[in-house]
PDB file of N, CA and C in Angstrom:
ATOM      1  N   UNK A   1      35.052  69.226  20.255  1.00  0.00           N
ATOM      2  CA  UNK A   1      36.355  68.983  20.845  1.00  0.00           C
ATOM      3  C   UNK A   1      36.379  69.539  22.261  1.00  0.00           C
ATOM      4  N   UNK A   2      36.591  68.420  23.555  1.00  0.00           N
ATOM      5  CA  UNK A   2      37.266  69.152  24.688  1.00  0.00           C
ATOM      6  C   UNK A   2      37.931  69.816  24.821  1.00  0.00           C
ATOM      7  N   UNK A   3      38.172  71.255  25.747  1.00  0.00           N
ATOM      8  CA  UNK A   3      39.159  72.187  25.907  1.00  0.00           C
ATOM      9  C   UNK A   3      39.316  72.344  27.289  1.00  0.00           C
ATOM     10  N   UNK A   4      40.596  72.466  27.856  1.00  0.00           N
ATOM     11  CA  UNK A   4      41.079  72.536  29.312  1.00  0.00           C
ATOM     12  C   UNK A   4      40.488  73.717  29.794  1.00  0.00           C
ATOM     13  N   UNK A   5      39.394  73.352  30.783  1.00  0.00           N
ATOM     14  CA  UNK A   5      38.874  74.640  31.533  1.00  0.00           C
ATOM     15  C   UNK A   5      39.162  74.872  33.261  1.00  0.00           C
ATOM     16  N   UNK A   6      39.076  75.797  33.182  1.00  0.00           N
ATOM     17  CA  UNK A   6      39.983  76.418  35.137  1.00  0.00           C
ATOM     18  C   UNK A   6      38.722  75.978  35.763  1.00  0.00           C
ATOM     19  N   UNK A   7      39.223  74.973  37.038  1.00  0.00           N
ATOM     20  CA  UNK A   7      38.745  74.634  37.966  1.00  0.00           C
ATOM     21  C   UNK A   7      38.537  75.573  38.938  1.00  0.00           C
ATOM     22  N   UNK A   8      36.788  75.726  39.462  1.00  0.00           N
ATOM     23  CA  UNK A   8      36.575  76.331  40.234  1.00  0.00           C
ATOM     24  C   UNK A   8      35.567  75.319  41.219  1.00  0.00           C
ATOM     25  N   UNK A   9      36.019  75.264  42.380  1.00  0.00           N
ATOM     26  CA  UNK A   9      35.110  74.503  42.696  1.00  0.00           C
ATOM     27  C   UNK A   9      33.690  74.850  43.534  1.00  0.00           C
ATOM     28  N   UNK A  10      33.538  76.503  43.565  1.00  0.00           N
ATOM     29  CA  UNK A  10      32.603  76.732  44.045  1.00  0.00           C
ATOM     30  C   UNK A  10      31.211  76.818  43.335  1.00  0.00           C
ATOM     31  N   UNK A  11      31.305  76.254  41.819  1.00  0.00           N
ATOM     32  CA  UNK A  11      29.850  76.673  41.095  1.00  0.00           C
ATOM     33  C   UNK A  11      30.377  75.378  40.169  1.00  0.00           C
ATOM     34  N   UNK A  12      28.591  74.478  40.245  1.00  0.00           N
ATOM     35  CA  UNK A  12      28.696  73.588  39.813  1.00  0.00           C
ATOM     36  C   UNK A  12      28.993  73.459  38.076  1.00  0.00           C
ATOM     37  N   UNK A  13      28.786  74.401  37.420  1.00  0.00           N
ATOM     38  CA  UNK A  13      29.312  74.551  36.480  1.00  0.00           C
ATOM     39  C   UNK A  13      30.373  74.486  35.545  1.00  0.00           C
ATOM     40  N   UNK A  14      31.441  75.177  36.446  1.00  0.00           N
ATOM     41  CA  UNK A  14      32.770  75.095  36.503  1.00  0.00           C
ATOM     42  C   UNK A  14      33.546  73.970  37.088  1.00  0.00           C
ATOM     43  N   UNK A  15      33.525  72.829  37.152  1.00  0.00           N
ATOM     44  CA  UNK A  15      33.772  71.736  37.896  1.00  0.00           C
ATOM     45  C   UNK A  15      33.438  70.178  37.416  1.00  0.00           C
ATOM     46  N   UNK A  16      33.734  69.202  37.078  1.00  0.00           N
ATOM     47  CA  UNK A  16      33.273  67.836  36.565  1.00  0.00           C
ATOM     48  C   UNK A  16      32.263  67.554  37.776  1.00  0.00           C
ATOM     49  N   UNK A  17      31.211  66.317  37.153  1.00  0.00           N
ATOM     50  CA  UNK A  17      30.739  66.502  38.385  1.00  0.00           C
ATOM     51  C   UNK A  17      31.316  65.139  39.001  1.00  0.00           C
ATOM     52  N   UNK A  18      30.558  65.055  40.481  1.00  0.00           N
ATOM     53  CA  UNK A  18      31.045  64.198  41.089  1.00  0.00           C
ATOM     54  C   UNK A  18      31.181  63.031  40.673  1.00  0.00           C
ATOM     55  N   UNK A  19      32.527  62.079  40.908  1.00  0.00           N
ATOM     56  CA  UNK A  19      32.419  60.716  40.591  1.00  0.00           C
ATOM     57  C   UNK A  19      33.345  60.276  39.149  1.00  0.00           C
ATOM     58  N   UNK A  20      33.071  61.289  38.748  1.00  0.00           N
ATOM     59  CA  UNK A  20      33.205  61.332  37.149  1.00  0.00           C
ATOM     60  C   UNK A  20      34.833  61.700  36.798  1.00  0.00           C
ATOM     61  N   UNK A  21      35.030  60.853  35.801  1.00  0.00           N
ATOM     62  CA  UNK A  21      36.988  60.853  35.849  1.00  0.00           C
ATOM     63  C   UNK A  21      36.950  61.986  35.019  1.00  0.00           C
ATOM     64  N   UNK A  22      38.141  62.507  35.240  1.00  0.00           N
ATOM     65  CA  UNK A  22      39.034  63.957  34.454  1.00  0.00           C
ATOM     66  C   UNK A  22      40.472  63.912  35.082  1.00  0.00           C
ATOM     67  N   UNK A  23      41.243  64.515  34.167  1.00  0.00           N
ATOM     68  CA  UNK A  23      42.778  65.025  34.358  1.00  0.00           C
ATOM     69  C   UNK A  23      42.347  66.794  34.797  1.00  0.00           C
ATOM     70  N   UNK A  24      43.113  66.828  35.680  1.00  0.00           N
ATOM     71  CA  UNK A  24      43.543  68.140  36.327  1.00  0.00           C
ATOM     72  C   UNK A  24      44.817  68.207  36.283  1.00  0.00           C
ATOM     73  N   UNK A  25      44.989  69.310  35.226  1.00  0.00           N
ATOM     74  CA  UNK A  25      46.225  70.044  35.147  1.00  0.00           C
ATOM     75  C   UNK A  25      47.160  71.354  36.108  1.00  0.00           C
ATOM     76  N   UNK A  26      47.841  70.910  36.653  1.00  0.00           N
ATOM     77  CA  UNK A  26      48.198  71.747  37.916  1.00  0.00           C
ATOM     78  C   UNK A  26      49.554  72.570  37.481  1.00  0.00           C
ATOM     79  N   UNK A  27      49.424  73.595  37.261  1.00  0.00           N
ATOM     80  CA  UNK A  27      50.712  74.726  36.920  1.00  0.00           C
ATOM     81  C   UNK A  27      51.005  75.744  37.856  1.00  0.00           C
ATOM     82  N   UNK A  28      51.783  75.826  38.148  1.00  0.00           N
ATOM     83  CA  UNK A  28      52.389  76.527  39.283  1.00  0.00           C
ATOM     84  C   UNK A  28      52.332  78.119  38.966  1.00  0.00           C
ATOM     85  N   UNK A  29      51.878  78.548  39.834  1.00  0.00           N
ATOM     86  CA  UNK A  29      51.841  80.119  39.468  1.00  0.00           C
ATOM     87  C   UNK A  29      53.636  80.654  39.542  1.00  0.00           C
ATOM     88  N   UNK A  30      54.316  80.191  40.457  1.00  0.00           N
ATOM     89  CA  UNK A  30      55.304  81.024  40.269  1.00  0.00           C
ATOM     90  C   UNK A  30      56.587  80.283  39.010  1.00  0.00           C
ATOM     91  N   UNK A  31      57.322  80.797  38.579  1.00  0.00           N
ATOM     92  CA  UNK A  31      58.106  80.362  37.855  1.00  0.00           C
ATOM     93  C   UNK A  31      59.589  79.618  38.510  1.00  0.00           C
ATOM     94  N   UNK A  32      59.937  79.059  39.474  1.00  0.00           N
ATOM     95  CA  UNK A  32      61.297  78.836  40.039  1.00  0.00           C
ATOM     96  C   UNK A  32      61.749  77.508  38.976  1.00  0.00           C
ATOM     97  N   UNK A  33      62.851  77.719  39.504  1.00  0.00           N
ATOM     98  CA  UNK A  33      63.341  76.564  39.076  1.00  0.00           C
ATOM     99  C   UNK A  33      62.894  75.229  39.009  1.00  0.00           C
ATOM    100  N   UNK A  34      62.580  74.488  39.902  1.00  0.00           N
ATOM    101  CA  UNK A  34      62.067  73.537  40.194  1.00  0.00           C
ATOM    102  C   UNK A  34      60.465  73.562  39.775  1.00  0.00           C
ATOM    103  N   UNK A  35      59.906  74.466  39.312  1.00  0.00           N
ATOM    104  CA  UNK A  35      58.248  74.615  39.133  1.00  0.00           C
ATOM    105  C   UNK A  35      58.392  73.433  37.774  1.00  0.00           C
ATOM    106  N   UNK A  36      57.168  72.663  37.643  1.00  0.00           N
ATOM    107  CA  UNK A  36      57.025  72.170  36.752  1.00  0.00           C
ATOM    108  C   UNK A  36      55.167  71.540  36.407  1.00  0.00           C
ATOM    109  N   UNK A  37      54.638  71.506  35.120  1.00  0.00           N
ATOM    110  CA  UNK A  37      53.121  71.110  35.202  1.00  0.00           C
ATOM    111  C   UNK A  37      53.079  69.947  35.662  1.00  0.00           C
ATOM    112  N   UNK A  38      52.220  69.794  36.223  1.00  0.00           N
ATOM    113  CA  UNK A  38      51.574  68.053  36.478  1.00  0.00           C
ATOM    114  C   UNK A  38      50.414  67.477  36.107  1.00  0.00           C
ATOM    115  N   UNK A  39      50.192  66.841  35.858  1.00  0.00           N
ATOM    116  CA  UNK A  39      48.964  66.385  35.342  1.00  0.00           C
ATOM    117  C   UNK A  39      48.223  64.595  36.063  1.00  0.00           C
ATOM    118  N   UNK A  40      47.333  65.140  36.525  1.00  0.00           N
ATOM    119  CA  UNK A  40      46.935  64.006  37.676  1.00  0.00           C
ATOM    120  C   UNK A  40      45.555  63.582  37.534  1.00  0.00           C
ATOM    121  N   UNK A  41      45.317  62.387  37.628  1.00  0.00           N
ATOM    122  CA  UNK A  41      43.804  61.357  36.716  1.00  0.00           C
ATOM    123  C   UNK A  41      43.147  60.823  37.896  1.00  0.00           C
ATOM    124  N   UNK A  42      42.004  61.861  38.200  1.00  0.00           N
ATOM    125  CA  UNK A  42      40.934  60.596  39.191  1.00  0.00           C
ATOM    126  C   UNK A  42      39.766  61.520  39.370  1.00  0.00           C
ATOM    127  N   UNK A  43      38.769  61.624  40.677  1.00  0.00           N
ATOM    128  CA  UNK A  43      37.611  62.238  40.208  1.00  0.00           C
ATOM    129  C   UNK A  43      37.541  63.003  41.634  1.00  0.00           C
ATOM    130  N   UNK A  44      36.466  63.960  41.679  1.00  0.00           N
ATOM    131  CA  UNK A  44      36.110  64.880  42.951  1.00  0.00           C
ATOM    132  C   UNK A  44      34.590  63.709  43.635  1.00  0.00           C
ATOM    133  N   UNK A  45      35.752  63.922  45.208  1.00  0.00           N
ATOM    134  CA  UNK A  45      33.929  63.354  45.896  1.00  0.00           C
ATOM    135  C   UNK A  45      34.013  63.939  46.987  1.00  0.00           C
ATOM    136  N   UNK A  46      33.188  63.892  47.989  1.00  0.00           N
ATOM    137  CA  UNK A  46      33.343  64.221  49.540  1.00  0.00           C
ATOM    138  C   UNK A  46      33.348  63.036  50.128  1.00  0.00           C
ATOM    139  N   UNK A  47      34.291  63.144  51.343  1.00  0.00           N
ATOM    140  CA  UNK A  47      34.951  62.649  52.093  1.00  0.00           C
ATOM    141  C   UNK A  47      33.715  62.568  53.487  1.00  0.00           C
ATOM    142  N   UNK A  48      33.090  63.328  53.505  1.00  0.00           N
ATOM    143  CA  UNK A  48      31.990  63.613  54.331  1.00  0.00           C
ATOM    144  C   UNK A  48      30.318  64.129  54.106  1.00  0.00           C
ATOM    145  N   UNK A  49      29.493  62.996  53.543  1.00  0.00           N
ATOM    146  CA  UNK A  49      28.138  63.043  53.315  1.00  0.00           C
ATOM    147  C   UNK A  49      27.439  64.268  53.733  1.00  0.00           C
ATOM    148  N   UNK A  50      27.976  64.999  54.914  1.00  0.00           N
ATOM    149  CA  UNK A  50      27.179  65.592  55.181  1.00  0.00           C
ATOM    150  C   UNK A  50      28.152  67.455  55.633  1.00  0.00           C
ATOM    151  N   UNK A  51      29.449  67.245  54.881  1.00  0.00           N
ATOM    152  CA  UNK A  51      29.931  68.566  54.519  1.00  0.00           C
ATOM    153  C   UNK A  51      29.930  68.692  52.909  1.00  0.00           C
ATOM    154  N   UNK A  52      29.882  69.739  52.164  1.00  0.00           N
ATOM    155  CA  UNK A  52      30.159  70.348  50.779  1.00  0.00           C
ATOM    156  C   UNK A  52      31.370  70.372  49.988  1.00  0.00           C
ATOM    157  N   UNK A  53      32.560  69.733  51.022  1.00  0.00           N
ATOM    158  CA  UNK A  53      33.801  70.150  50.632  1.00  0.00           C
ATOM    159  C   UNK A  53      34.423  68.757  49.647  1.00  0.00           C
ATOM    160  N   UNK A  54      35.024  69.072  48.739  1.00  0.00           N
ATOM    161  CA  UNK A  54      35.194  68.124  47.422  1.00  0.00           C
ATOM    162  C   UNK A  54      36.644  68.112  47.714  1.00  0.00           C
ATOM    163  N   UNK A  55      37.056  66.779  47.166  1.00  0.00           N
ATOM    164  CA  UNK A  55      38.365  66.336  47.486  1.00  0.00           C
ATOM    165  C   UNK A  55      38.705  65.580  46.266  1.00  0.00           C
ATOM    166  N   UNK A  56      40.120  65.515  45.742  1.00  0.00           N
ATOM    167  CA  UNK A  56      40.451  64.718  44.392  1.00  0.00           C
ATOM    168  C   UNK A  56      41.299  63.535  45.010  1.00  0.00           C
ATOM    169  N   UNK A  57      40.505  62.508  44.307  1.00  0.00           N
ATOM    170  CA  UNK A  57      40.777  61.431  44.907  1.00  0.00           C
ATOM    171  C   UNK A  57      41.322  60.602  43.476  1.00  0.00           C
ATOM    172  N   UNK A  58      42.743  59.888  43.542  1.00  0.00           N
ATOM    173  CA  UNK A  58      43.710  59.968  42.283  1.00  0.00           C
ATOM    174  C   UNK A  58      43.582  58.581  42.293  1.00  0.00           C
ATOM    175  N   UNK A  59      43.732  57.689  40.832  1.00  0.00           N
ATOM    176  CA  UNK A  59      43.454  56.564  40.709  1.00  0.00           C
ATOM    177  C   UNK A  59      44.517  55.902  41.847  1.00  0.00           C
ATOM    178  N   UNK A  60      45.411  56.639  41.660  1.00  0.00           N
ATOM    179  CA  UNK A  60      46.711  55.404  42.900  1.00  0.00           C
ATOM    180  C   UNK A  60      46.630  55.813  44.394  1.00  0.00           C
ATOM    181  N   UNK A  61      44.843  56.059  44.671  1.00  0.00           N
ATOM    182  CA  UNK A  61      44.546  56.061  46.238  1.00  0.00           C
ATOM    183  C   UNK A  61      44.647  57.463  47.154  1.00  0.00           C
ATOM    184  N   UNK A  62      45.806  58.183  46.294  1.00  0.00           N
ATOM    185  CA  UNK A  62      45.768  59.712  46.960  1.00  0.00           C
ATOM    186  C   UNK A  62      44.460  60.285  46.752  1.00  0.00           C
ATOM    187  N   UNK A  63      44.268  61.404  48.212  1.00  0.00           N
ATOM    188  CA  UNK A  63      43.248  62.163  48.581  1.00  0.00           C
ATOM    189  C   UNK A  63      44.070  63.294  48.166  1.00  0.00           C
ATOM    190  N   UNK A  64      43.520  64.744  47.212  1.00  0.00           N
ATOM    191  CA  UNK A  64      44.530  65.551  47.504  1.00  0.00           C
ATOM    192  C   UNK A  64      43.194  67.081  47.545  1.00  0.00           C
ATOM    193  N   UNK A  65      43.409  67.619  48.350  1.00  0.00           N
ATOM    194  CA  UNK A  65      42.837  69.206  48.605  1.00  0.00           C
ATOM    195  C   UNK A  65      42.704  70.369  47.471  1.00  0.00           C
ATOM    196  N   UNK A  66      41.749  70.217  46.257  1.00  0.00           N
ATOM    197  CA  UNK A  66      42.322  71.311  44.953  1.00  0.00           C
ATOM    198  C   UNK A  66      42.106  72.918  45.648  1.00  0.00           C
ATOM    199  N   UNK A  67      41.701  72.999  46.772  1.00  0.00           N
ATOM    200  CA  UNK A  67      41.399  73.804  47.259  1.00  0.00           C
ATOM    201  C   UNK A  67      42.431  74.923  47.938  1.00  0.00           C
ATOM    202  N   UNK A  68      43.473  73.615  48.774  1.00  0.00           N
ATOM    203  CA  UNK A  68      44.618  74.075  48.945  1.00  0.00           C
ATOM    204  C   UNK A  68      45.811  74.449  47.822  1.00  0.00           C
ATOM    205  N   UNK A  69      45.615  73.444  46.677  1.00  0.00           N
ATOM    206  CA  UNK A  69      46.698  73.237  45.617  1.00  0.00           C
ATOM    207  C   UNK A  69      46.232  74.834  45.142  1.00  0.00           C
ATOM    208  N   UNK A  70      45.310  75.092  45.191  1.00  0.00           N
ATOM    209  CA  UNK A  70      45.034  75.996  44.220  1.00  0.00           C
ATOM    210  C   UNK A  70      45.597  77.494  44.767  1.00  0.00           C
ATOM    211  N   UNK A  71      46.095  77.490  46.048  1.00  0.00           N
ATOM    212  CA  UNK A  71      46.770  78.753  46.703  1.00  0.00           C
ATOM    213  C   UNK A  71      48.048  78.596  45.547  1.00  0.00           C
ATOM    214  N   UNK A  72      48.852  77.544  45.080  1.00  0.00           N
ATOM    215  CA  UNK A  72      49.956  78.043  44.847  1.00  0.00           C
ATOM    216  C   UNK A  72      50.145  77.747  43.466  1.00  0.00           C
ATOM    217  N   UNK A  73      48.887  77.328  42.731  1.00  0.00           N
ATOM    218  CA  UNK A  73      48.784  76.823  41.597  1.00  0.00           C
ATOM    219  C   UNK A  73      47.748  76.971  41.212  1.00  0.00           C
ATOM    220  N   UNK A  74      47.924  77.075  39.703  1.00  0.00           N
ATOM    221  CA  UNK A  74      46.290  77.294  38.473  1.00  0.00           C
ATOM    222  C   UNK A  74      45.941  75.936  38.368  1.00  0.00           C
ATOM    223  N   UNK A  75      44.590  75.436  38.374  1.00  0.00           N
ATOM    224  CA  UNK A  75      43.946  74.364  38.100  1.00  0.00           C
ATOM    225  C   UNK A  75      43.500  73.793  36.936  1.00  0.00           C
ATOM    226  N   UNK A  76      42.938  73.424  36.029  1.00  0.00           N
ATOM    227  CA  UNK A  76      42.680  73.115  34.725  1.00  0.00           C
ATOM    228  C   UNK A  76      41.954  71.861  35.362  1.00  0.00           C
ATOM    229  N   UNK A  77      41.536  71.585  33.825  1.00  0.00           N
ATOM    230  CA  UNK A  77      40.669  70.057  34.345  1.00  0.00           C
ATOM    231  C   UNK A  77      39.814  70.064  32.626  1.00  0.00           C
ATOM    232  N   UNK A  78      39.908  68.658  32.327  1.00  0.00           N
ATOM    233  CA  UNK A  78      39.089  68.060  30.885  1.00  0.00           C
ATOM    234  C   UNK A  78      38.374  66.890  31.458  1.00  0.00           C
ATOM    235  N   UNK A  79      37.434  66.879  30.964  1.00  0.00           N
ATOM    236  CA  UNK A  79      36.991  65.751  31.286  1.00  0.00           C
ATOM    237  C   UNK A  79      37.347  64.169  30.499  1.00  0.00           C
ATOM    238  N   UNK A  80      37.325  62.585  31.212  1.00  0.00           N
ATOM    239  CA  UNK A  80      38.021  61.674  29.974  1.00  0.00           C
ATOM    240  C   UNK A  80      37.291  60.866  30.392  1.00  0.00           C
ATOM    241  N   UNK A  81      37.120  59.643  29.451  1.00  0.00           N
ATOM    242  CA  UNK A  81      36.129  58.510  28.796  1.00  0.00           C
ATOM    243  C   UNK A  81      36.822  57.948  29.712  1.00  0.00           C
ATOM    244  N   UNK A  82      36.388  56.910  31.177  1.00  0.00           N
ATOM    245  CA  UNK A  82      36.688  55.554  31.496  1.00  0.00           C
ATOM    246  C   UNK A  82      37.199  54.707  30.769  1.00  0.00           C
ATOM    247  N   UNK A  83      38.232  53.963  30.685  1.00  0.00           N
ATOM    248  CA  UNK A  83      38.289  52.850  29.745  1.00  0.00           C
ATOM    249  C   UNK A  83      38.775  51.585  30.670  1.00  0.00           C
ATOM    250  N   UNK A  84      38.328  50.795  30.415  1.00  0.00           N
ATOM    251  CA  UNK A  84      38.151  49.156  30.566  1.00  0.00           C
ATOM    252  C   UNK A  84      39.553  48.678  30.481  1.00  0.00           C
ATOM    253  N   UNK A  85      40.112  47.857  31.615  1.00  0.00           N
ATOM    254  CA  UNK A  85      41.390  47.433  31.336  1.00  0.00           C
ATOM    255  C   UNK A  85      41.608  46.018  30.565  1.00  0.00           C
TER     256      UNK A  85
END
C-alpha cells in the first residue's frame, strides 16, 4: 500500500522521479482561517536542461515552485497510475 511521504526535493530519494505523475498534498503550516489542504495532480521536470531546479508542472498547464510553496507549507506527495481517458 502507498503512503503520503514529505517532499524533499533535494535527495533523489525523497521525491517522484522526473516525469512521473503524483498528487502533492499541500497543508499550510499555519492555522488561519482561511488555511485549507490542497491537493494538486501533475509531475516534477526542469524548466532548464541545464539547471537542477525542479518545477511542478499541473495537468491544467500551471508551472508552480514546491520550493517556494514549501516556505509556507508542508509538502506530501504519493505517487498515481496514469490512466487513459
Amino acid at each position: 500500500m502507498k503512503r503520503w511521504r514529505e517532499l524533499d526535493l533535494r535527495k533523489s530519494e525523497t521525491r517522484p522521479e522526473e516525469g512521473r505523475l503524483f498528487v502533492m498534498r499541500v497543508e499550510p503550516k499555519s492555522g488561519g482561517p482561511f488555511a485549507r489542504v490542497e491537493h494538486r495532480v501533475g509531475t516534477l521536470k526542469k524548466a532548464d536542461p541545464q539547471s537542477d531546479k525542479l518545477w511542478f508542472a499541473e495537468g491544467t498547464g500551471s508551472v508552480l515552485d514546491p520550493a517556494k510553496l514549501k516556505e509556507r507549507n508542508k509538502l506530501y506527495w504519493i505517487e498515481v497510475e496514469p490512466f487513459d481517458a
